[in-house]
Protein backbone atom coordinates (compact mmCIF):
# COMPACT_ATOMS: atom_id res chain seq x y z
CA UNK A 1 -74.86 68.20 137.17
CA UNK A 2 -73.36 65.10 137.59
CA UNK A 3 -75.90 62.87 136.25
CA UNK A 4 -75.42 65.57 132.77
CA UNK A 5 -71.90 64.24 132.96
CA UNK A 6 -72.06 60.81 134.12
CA UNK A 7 -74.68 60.63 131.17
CA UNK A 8 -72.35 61.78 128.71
CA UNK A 9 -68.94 59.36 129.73
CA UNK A 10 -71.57 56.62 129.08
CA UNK A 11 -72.14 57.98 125.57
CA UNK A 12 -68.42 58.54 125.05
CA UNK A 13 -67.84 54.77 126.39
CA UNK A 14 -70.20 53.62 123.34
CA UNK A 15 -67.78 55.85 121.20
CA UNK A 16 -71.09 57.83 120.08
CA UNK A 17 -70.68 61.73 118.77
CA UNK A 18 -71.41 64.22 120.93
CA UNK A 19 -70.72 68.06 121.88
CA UNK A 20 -70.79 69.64 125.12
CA UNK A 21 -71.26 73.27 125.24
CA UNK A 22 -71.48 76.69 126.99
CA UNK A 23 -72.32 80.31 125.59
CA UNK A 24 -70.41 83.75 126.83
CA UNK A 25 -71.56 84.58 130.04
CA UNK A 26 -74.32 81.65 130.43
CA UNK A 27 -74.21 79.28 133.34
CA UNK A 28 -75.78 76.26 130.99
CA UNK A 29 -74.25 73.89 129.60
CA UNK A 30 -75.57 72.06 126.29
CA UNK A 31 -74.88 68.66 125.23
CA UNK A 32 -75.80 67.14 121.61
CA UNK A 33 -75.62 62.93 122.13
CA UNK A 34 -76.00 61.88 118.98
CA UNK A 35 -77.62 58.13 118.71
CA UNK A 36 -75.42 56.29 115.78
CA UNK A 37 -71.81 56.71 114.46
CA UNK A 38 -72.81 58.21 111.53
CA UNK A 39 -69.84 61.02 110.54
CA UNK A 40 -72.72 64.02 109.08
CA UNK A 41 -71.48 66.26 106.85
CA UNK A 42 -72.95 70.05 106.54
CA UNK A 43 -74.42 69.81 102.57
CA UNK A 44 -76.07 73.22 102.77
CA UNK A 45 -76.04 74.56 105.83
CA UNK A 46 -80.08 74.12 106.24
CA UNK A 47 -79.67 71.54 108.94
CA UNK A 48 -79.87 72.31 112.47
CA UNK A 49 -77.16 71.01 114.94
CA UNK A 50 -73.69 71.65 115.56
CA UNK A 51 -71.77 72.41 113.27
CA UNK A 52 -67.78 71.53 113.46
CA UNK A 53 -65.59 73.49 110.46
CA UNK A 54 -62.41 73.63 109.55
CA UNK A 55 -60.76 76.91 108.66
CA UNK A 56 -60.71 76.47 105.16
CA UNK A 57 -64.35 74.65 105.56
CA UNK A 58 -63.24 72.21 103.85
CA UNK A 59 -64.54 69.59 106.59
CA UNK A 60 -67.53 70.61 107.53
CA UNK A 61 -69.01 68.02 110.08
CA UNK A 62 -72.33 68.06 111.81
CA UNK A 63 -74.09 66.23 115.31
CA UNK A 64 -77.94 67.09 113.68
CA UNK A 65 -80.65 67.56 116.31
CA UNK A 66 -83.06 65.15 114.88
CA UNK A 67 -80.24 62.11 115.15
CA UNK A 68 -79.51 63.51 118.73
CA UNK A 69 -80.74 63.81 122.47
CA UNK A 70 -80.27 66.97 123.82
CA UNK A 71 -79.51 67.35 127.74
CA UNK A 72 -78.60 70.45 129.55
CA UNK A 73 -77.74 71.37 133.37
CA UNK A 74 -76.54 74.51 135.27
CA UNK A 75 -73.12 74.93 136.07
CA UNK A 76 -71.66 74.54 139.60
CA UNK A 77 -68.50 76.01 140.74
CA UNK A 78 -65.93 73.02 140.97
CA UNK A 79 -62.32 73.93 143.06
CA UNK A 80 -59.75 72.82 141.53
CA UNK A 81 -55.85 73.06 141.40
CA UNK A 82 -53.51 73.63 138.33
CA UNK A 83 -51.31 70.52 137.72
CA UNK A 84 -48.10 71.25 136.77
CA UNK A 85 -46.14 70.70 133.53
CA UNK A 86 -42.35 69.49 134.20
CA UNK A 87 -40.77 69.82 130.71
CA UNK A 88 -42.22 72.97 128.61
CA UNK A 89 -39.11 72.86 126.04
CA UNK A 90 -39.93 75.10 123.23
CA UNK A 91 -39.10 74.53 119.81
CA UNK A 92 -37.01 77.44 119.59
CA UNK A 93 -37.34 77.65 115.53
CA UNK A 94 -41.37 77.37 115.86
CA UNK A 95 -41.23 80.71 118.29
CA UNK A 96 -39.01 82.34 115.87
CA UNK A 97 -41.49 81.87 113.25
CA UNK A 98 -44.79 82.97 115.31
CA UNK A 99 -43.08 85.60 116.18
CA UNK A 100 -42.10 86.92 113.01
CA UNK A 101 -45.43 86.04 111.48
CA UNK A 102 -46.73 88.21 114.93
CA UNK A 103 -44.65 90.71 113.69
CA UNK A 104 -45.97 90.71 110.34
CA UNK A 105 -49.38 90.85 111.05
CA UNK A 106 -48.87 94.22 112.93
CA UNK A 107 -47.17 95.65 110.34
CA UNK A 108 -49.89 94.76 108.29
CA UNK A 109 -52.22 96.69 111.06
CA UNK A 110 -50.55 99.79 110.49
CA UNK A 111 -50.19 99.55 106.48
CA UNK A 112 -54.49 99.24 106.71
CA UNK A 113 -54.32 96.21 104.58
CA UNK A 114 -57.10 95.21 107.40
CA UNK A 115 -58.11 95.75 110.69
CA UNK A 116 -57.56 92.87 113.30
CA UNK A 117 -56.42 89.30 112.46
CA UNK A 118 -56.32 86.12 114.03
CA UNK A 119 -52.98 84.53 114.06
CA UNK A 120 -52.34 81.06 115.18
CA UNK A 121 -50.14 78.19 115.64
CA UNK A 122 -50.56 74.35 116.02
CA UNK A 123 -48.37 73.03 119.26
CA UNK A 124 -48.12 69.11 119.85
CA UNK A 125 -48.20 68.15 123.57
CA UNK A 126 -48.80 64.81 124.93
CA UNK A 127 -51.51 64.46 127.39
CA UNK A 128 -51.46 61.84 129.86
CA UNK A 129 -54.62 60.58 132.04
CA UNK A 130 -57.22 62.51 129.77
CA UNK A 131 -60.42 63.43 131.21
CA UNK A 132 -62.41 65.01 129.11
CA UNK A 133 -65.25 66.04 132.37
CA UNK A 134 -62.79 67.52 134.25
CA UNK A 135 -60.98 69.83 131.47
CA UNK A 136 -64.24 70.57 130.25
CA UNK A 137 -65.34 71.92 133.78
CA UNK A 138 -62.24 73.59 134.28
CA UNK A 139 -62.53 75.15 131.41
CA UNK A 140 -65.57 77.34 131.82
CA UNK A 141 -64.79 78.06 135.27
CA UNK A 142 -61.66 79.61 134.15
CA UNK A 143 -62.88 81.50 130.98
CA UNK A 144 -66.61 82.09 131.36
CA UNK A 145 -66.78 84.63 128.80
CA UNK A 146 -65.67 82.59 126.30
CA UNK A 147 -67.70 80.32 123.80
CA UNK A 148 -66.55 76.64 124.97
CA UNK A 149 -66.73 73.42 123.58
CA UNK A 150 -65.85 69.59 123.77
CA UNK A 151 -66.72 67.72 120.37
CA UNK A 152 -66.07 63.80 120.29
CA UNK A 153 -66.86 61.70 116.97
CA UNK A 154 -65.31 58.86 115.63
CA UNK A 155 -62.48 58.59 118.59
CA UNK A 156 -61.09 62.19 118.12
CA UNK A 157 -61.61 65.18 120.57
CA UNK A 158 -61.30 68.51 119.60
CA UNK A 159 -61.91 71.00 123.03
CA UNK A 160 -61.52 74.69 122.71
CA UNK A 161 -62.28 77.81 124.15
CA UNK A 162 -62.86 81.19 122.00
CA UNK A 163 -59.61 82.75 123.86
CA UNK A 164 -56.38 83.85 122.83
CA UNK A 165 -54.32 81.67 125.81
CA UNK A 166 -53.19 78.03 124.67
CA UNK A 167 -55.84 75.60 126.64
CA UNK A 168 -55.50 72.37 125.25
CA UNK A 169 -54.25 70.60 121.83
CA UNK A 170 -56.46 67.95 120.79
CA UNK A 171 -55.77 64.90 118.10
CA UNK A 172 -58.33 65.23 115.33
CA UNK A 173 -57.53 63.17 112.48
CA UNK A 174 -59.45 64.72 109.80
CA UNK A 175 -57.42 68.37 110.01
């Protein structure tokens, strides 16, 4: 596995796109490396790649298979320990408000105007020393049922996993 990911830093060193991923419950990870620094748009949703959306879909941004190598490897358990964050302060007026709009939602719940909803928030917190192979890894170790990705284009990372814990805020200029 580490020539997967000593393949990809050199295709994040040329500043290339590419996505790292894992499916629910697999133990294989995916990479796209896409071969120019062309930003794709999705036009129709024909092409075949990955596809990185916005909410309101209003970017729609895609690393196609035919512009891309595709690599893959197996996972391998990596030990690790948590680092620890000095200063959590919390913007006490930003809780207030998720929490109200928490509220809300339930209430919502139990007047049926639907069924479940996803309720989020956007949190700002500095990361220093980066590395994008190690919070990756960590990442499906720690939440291997959960769709994960790492998407790099243009300079900008965007890293999530499908979960409802906070596990990383990323800069993406185009959001």
């Amino acid at each position: 596995m580490n020539d997967f990911f000593s393949t990809i830093r050199k295709h994040q060193e040329q500043k290339l796109p590419f996505v790292i991923y894992s499916k629910p419950n697999s133990s294989s990870i995916y990479a796209l490396l896409q071969q120019n620094d062309t930003l794709y748009k999705v036009t129709d949703y024909s092409e075949k790649g990955f596809v990185f959306a916005s909410f309101d879909e209003k970017q729609l941004f895609i690393i196609p298979e035919e512009e891309s190598r595709i690599i893959s490897a197996e996972q391998t358990f990596v030990g690790f320990s948590f680092n620890e964050i000095d200063d959590l302060s919390v913007d006490p007026e930003a809780k207030s408000q998720y929490e109200d709009l928490v509220s809300r939602g339930i209430e919502a719940i139990k007047n049926d105007e639907f069924k479940k909803v996803v309720l989020s928030r956007s949190e700002k917190v500095d990361l220093i020393d980066f590395d994008f192979v190690v919070t990756f890894k960590r990442l499906i170790h720690l939440y291997p049922s959960t769709f994960a990705y790492c998407f790099f284009s243009s300079g900008n990372w965007a890293l999530d996993g499908s979960n409802t814990r906070t596990i990383t805020e990323s800069k993406w200029k185009y959001f």
